[in-house]
C-alpha atoms as a PDB file:
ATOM      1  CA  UNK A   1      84.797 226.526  51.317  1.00  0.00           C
ATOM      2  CA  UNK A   2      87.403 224.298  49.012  1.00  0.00           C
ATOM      3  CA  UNK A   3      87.374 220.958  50.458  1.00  0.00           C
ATOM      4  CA  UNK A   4      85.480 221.795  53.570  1.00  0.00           C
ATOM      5  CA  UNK A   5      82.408 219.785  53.302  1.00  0.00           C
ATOM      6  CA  UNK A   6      81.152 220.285  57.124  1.00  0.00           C
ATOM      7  CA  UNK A   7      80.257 223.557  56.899  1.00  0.00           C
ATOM      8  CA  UNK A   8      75.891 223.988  56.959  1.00  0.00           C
ATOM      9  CA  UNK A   9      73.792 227.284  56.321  1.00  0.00           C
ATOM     10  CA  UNK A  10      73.220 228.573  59.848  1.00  0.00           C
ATOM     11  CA  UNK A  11      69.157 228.052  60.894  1.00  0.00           C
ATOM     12  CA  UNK A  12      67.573 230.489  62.933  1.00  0.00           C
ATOM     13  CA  UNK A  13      65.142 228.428  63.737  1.00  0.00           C
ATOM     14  CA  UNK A  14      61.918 231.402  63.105  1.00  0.00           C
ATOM     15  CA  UNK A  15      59.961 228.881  60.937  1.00  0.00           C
ATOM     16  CA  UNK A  16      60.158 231.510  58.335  1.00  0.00           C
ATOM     17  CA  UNK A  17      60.454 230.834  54.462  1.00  0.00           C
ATOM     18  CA  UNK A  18      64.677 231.712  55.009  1.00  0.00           C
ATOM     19  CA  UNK A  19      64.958 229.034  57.451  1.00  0.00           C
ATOM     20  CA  UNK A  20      63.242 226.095  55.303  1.00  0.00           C
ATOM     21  CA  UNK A  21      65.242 227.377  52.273  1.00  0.00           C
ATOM     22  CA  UNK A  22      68.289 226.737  54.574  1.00  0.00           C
ATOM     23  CA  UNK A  23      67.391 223.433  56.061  1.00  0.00           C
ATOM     24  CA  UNK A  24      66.753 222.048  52.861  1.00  0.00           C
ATOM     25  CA  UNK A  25      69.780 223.460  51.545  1.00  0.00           C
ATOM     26  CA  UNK A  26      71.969 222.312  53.931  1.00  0.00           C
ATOM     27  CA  UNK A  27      69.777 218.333  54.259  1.00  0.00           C
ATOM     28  CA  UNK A  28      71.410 218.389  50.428  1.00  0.00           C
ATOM     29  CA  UNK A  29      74.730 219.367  51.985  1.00  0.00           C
ATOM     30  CA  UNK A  30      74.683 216.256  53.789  1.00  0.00           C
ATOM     31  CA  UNK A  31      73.415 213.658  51.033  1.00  0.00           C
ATOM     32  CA  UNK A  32      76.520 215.935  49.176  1.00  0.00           C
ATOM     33  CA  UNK A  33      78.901 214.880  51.955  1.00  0.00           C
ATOM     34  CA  UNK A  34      78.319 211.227  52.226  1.00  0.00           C
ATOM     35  CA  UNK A  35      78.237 210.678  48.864  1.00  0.00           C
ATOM     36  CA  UNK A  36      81.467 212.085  48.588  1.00  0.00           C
ATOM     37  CA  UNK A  37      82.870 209.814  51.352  1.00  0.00           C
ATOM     38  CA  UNK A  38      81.131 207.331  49.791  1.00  0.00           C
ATOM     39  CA  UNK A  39      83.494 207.956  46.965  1.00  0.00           C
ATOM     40  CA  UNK A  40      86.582 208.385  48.345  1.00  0.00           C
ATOM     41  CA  UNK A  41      86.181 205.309  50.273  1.00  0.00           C
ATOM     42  CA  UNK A  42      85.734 203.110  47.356  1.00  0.00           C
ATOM     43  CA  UNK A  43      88.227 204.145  45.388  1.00  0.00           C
ATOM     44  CA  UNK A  44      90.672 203.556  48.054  1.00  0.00           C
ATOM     45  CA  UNK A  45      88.935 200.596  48.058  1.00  0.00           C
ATOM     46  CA  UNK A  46      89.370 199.759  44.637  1.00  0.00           C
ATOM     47  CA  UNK A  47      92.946 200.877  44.608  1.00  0.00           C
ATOM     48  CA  UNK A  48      93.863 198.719  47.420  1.00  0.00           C
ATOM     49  CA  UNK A  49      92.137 195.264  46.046  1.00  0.00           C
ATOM     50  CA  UNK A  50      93.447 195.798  42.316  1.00  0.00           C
ATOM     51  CA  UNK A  51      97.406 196.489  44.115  1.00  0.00           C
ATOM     52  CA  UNK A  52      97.252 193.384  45.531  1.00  0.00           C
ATOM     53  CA  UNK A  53      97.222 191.286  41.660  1.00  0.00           C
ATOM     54  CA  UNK A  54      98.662 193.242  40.039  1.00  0.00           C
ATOM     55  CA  UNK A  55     101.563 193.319  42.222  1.00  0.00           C
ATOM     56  CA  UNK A  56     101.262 189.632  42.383  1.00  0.00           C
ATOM     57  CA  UNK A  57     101.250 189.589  38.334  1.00  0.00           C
ATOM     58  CA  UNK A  58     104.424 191.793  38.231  1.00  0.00           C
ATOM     59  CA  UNK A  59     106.340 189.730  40.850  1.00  0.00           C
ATOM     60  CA  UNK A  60     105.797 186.552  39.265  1.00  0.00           C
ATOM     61  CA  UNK A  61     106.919 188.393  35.424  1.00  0.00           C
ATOM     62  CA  UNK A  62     110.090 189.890  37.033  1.00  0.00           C
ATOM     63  CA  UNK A  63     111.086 186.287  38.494  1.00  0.00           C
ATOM     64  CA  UNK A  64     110.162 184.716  35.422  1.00  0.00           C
ATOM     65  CA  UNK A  65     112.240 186.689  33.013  1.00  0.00           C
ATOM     66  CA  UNK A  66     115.351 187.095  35.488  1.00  0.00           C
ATOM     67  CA  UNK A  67     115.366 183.109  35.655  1.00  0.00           C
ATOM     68  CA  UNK A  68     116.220 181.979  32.191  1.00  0.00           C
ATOM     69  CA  UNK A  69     112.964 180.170  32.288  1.00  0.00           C
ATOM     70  CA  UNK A  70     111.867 177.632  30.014  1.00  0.00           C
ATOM     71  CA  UNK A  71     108.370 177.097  28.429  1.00  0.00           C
ATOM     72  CA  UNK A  72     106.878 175.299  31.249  1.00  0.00           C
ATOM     73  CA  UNK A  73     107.507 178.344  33.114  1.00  0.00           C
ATOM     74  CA  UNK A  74     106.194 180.914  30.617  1.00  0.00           C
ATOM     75  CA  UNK A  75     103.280 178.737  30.231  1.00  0.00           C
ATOM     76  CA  UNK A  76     102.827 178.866  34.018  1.00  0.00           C
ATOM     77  CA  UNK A  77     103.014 182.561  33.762  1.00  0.00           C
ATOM     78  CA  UNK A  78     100.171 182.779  31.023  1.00  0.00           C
ATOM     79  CA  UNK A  79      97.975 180.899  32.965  1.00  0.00           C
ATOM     80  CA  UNK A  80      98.403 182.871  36.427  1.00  0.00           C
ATOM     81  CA  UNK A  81      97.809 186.136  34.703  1.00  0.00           C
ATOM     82  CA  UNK A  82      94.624 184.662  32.794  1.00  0.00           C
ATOM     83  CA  UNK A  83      93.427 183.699  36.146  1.00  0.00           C
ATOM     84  CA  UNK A  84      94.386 187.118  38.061  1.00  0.00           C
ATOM     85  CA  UNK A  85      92.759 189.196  35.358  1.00  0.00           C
ATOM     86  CA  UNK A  86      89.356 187.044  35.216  1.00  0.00           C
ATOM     87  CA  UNK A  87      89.099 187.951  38.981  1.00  0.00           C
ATOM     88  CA  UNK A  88      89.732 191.428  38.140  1.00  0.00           C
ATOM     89  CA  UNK A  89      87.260 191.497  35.980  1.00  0.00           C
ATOM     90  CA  UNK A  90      84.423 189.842  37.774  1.00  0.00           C
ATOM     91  CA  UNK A  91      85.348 192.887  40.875  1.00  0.00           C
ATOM     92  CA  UNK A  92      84.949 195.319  37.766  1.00  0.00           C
ATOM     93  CA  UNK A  93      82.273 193.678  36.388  1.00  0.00           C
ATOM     94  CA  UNK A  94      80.203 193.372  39.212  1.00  0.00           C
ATOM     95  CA  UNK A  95      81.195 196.987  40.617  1.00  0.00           C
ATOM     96  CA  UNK A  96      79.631 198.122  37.164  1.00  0.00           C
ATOM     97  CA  UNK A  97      76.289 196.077  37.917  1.00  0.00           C
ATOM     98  CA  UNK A  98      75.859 197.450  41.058  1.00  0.00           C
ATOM     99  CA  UNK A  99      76.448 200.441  39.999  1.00  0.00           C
ATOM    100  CA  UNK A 100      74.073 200.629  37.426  1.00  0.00           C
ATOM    101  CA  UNK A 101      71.435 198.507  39.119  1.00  0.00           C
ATOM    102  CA  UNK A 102      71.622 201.386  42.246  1.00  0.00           C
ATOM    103  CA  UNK A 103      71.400 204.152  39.465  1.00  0.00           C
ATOM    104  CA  UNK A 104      68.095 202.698  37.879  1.00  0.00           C
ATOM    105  CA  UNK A 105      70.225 202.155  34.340  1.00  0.00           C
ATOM    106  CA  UNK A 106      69.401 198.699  34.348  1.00  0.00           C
ATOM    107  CA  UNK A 107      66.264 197.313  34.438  1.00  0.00           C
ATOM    108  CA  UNK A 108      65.423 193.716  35.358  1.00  0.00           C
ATOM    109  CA  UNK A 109      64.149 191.646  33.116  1.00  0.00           C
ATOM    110  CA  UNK A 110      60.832 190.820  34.299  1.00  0.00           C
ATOM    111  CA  UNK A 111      59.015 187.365  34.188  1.00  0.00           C
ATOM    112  CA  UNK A 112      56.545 185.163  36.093  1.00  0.00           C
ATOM    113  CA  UNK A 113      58.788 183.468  38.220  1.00  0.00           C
ATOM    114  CA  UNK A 114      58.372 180.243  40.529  1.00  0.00           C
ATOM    115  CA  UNK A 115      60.752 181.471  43.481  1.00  0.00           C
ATOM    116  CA  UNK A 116      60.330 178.602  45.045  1.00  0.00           C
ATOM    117  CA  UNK A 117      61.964 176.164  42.781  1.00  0.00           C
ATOM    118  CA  UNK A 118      64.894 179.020  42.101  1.00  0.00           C
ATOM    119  CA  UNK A 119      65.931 178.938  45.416  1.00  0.00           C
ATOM    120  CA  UNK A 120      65.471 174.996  45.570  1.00  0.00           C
ATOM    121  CA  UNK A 121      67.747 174.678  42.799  1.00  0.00           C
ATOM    122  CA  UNK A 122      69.908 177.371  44.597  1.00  0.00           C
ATOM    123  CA  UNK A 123      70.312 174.317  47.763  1.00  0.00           C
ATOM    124  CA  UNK A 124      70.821 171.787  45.705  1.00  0.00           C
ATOM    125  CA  UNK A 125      73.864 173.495  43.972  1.00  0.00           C
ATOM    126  CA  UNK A 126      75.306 174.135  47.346  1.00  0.00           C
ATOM    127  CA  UNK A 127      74.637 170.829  49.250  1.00  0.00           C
ATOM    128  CA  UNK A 128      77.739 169.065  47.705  1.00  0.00           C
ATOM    129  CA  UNK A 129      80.235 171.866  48.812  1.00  0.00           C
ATOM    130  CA  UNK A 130      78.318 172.278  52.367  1.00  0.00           C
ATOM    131  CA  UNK A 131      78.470 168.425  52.879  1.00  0.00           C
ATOM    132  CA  UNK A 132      82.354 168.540  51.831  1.00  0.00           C
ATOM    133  CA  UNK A 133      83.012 171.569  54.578  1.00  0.00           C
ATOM    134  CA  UNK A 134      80.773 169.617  57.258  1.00  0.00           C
ATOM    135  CA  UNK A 135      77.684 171.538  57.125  1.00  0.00           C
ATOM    136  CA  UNK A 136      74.440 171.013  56.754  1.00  0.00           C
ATOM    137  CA  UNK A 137      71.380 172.951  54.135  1.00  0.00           C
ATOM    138  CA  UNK A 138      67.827 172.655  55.416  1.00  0.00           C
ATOM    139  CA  UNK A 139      64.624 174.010  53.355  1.00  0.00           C
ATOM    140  CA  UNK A 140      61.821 174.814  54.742  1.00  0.00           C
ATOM    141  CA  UNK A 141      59.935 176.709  51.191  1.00  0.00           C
ATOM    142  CA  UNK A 142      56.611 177.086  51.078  1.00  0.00           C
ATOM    143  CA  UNK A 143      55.809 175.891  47.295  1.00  0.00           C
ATOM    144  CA  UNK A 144      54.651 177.880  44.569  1.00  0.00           C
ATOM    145  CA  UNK A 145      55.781 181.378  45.979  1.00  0.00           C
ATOM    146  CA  UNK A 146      55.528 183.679  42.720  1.00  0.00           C
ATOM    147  CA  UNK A 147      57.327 187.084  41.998  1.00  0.00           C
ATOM    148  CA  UNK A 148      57.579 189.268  39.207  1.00  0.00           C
ATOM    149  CA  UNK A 149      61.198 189.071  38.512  1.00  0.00           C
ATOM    150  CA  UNK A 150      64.517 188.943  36.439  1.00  0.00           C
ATOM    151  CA  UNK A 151      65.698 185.077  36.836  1.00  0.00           C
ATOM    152  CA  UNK A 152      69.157 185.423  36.283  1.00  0.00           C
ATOM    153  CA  UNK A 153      69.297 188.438  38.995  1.00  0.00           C
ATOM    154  CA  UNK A 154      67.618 186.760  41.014  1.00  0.00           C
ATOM    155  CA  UNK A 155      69.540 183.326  41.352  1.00  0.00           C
ATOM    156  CA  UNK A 156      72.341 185.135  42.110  1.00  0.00           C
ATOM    157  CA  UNK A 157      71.479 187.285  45.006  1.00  0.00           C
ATOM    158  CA  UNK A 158      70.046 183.907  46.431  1.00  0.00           C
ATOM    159  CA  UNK A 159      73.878 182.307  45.272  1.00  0.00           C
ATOM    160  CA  UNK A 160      75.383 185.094  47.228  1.00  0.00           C
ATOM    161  CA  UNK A 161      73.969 184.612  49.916  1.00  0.00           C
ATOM    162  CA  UNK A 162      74.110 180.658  49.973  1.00  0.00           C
ATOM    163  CA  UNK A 163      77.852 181.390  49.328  1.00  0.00           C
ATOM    164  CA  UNK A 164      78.064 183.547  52.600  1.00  0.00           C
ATOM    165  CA  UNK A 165      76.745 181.025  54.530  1.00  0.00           C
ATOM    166  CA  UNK A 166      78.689 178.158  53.706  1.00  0.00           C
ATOM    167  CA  UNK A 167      81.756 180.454  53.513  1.00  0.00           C
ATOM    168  CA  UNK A 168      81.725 182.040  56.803  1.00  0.00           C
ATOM    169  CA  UNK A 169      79.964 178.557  58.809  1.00  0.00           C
ATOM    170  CA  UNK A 170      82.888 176.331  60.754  1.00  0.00           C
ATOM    171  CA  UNK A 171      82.113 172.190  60.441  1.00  0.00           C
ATOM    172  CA  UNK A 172      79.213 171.163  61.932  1.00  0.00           C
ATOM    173  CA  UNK A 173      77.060 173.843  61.272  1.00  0.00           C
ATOM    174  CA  UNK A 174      73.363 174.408  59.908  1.00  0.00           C
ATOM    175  CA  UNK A 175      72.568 176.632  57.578  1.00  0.00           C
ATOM    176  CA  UNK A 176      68.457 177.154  57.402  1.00  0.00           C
ATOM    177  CA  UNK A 177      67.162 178.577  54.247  1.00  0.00           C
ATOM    178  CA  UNK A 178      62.651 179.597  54.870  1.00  0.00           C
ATOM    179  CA  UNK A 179      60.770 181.145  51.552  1.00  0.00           C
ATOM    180  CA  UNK A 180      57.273 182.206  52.762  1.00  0.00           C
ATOM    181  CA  UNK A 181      54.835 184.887  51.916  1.00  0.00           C
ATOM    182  CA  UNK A 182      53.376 187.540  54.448  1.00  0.00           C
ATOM    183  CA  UNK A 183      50.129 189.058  55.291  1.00  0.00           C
ATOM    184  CA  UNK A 184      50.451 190.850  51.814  1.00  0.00           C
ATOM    185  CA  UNK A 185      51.406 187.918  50.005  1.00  0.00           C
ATOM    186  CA  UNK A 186      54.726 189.338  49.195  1.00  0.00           C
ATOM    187  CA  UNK A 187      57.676 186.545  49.021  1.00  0.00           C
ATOM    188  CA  UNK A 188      59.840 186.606  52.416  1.00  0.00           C
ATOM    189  CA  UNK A 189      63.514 184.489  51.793  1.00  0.00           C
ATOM    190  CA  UNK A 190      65.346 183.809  55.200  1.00  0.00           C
ATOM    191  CA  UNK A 191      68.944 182.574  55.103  1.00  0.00           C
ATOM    192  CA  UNK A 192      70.123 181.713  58.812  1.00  0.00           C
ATOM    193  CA  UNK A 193      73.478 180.178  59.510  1.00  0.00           C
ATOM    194  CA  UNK A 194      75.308 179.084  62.897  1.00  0.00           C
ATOM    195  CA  UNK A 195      78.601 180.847  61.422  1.00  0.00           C
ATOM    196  CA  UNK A 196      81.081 183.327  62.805  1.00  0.00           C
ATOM    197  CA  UNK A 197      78.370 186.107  62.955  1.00  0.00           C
ATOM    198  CA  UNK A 198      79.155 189.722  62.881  1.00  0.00           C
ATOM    199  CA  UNK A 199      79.113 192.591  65.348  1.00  0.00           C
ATOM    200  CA  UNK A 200      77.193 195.216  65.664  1.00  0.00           C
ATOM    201  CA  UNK A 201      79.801 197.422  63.781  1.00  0.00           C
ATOM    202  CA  UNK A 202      80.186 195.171  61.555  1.00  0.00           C
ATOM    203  CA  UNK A 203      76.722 194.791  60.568  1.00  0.00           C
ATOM    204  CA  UNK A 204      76.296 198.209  59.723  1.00  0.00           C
ATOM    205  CA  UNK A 205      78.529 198.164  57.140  1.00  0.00           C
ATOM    206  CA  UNK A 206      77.681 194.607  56.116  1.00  0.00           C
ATOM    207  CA  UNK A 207      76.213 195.724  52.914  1.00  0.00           C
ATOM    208  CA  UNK A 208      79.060 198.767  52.241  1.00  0.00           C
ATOM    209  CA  UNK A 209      80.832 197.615  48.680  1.00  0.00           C
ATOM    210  CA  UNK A 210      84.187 196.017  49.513  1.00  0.00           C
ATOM    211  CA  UNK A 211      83.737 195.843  53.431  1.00  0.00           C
ATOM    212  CA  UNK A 212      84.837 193.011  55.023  1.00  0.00           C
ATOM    213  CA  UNK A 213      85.165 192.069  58.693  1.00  0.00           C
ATOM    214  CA  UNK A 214      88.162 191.684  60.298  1.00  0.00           C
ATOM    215  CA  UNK A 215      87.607 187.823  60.758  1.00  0.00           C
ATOM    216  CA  UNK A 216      86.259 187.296  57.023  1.00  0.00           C
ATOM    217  CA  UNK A 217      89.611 188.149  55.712  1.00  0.00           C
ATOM    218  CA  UNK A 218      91.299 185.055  55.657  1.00  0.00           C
ATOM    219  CA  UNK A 219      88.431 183.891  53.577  1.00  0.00           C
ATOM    220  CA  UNK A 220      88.412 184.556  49.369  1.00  0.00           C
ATOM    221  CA  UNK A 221      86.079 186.859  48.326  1.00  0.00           C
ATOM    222  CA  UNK A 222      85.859 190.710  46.989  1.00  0.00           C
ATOM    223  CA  UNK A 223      83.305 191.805  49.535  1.00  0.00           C
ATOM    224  CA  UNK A 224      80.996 192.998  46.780  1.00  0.00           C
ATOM    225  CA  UNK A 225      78.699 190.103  47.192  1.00  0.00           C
ATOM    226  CA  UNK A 226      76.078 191.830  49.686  1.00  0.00           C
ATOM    227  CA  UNK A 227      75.782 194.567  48.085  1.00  0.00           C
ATOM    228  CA  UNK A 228      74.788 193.204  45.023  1.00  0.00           C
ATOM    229  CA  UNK A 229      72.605 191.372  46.525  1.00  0.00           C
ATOM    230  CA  UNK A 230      70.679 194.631  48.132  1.00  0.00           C
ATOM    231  CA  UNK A 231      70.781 195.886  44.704  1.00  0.00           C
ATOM    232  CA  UNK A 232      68.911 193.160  43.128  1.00  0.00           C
ATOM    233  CA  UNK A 233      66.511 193.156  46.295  1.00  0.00           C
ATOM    234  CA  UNK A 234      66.231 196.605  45.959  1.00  0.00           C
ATOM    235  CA  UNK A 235      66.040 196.653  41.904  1.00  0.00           C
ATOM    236  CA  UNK A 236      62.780 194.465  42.481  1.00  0.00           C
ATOM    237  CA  UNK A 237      61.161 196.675  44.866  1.00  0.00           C
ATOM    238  CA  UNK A 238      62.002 194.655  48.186  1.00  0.00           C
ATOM    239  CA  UNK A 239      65.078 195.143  50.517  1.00  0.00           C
ATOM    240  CA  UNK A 240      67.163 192.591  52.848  1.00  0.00           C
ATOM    241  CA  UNK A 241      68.267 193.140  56.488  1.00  0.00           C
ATOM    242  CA  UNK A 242      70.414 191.418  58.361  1.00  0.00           C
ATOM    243  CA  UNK A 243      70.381 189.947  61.899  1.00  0.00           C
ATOM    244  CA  UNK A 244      73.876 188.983  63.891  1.00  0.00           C
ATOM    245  CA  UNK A 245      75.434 188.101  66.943  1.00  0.00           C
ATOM    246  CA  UNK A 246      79.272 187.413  67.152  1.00  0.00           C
ATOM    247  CA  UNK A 247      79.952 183.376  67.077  1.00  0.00           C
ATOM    248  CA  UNK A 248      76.431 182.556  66.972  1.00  0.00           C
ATOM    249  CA  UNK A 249      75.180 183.082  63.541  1.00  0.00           C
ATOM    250  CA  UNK A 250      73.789 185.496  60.864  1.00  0.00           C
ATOM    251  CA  UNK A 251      70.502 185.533  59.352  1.00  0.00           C
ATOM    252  CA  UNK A 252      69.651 187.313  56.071  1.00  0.00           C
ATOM    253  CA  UNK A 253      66.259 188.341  55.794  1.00  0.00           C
ATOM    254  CA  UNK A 254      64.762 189.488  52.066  1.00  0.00           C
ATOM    255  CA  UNK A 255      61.836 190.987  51.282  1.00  0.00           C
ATOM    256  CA  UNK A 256      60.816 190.750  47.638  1.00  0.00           C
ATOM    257  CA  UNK A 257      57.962 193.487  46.430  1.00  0.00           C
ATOM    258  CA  UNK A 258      56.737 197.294  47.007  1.00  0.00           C
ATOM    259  CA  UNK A 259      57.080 197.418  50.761  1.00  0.00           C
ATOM    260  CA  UNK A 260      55.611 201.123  50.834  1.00  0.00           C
ATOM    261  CA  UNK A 261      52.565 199.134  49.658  1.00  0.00           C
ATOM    262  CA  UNK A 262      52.452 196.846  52.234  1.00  0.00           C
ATOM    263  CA  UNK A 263      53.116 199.068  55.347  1.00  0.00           C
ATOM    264  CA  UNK A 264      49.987 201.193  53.971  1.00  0.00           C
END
């Protein structure tokens, strides 16, 4: 039916060539179904955190033409709609990468890579703003863990998630980042903080493009950020999970290789 996407193929459960064609006809029905939420959901989404700016933009034009402003204030004006429509742009921007990361449309670029030193490097760049908000970064990376991987991709899931950490960790806090390999050599990256932490609803949709928790929404930030970070993961034949417990901490667990390999 029109618009009715709840309806299934009824199974009469004989085992019989009818019922198979059914179940997998109506397993499609829902992959259909959530894809379509999926969609509807994220363009609200999108709707919602693109009103916000532009609304924002238009304000500050109306006020500005209506008060016999001067150049100062035009200037001003330039400047706040440069800024508002970078922002914009980086949301589009990375909605597109996800996107096409997800869809297989981009390929990483793949090299040799020490991981090790990337996500060194990663700690460094962070320390200063951790030490200005209070909070401390310790490493414990085992050295020369290599991966077949896209470097620039790569930095930034690990900048993401750095990001996260310090973002969502009150003064005081610790935020441990381990690089190790397993029993199949494949590279394991843990990022633990003593943050807020997340409940269990929220960690469900912790990865869902442009979720955010109710208490993360004082903070800046698109909510974009984990999922590209599961697409990278993902793109490079790993995954990430994530482990939380409300006002005790979050820990961010990635897995970098073919982990249908490994569990054979």
């Amino acid at each position: 039916n029109a618009g009715d996407l709840s309806s299934r193929v009824p199974v009469n459960k004989r085992g019989d060539e009818i019922d198979q064609l059914a179940d997998t006809f109506n397993r499609m029905l829902d992959r259909i179904e959530t894809l379509v939420t999926e969609v509807r959901e994220m363009s609200d989404n999108i709707a919602h955190d693109l009103k916000s700016p532009i609304t924002r933009l238009r304000g500050q034009a109306e006020v500005t033409l209506t008060e016999n402003a001067g150049r100062g204030e035009f200037e001003k004006l330039a400047a706040d709609t440069v800024e508002e429509c970078d922002r914009m742009l980086s949301v589009i921007n990375t909605m597109l990468q996800i996107s096409r990361t997800e869809a297989g449309v981009d390929k990483p670029t793949t090299e040799q890579l020490d991981l090790s030193a990337l996500v060194a490097d990663a700690c460094d760049l962070y320390r200063p703003s951790a030490e200005d908000a209070d909070l401390q970064i310790q490493t414990e990376l085992q050295p020369s863990v290599h991966v077949e991987g896209d470097r620039r991709w790569l930095q930034r899931m690990v900048v993401n998630l750095l990001d996260n950490a310090v973002k969502y960790t009150p003064a005081g806090g610790t935020i441990s980042v381990r690089l190790s390999t397993n029993r199949r050599m494949l590279a394991v990256l843990a990022i633990e903080d003593t943050g807020i932490g997340m409940t269990a609803a929220e960690v469900r949709h912790a990865f869902d493009r442009f979720y955010r928790g109710d208490r993360s929404r004082s903070k800046p930030g698109s909510g974009l950020g984990l999922s590209l970070a599961r697409a990278v993961a993902q793109s490079h034949g790993g995954n990430i999970e994530v482990h939380s417990r409300p006002n005790t901490g979050s820990t961010f667990t990635v897995r970098l290789g073919n982990e249908r390999e490994e569990a054979r």
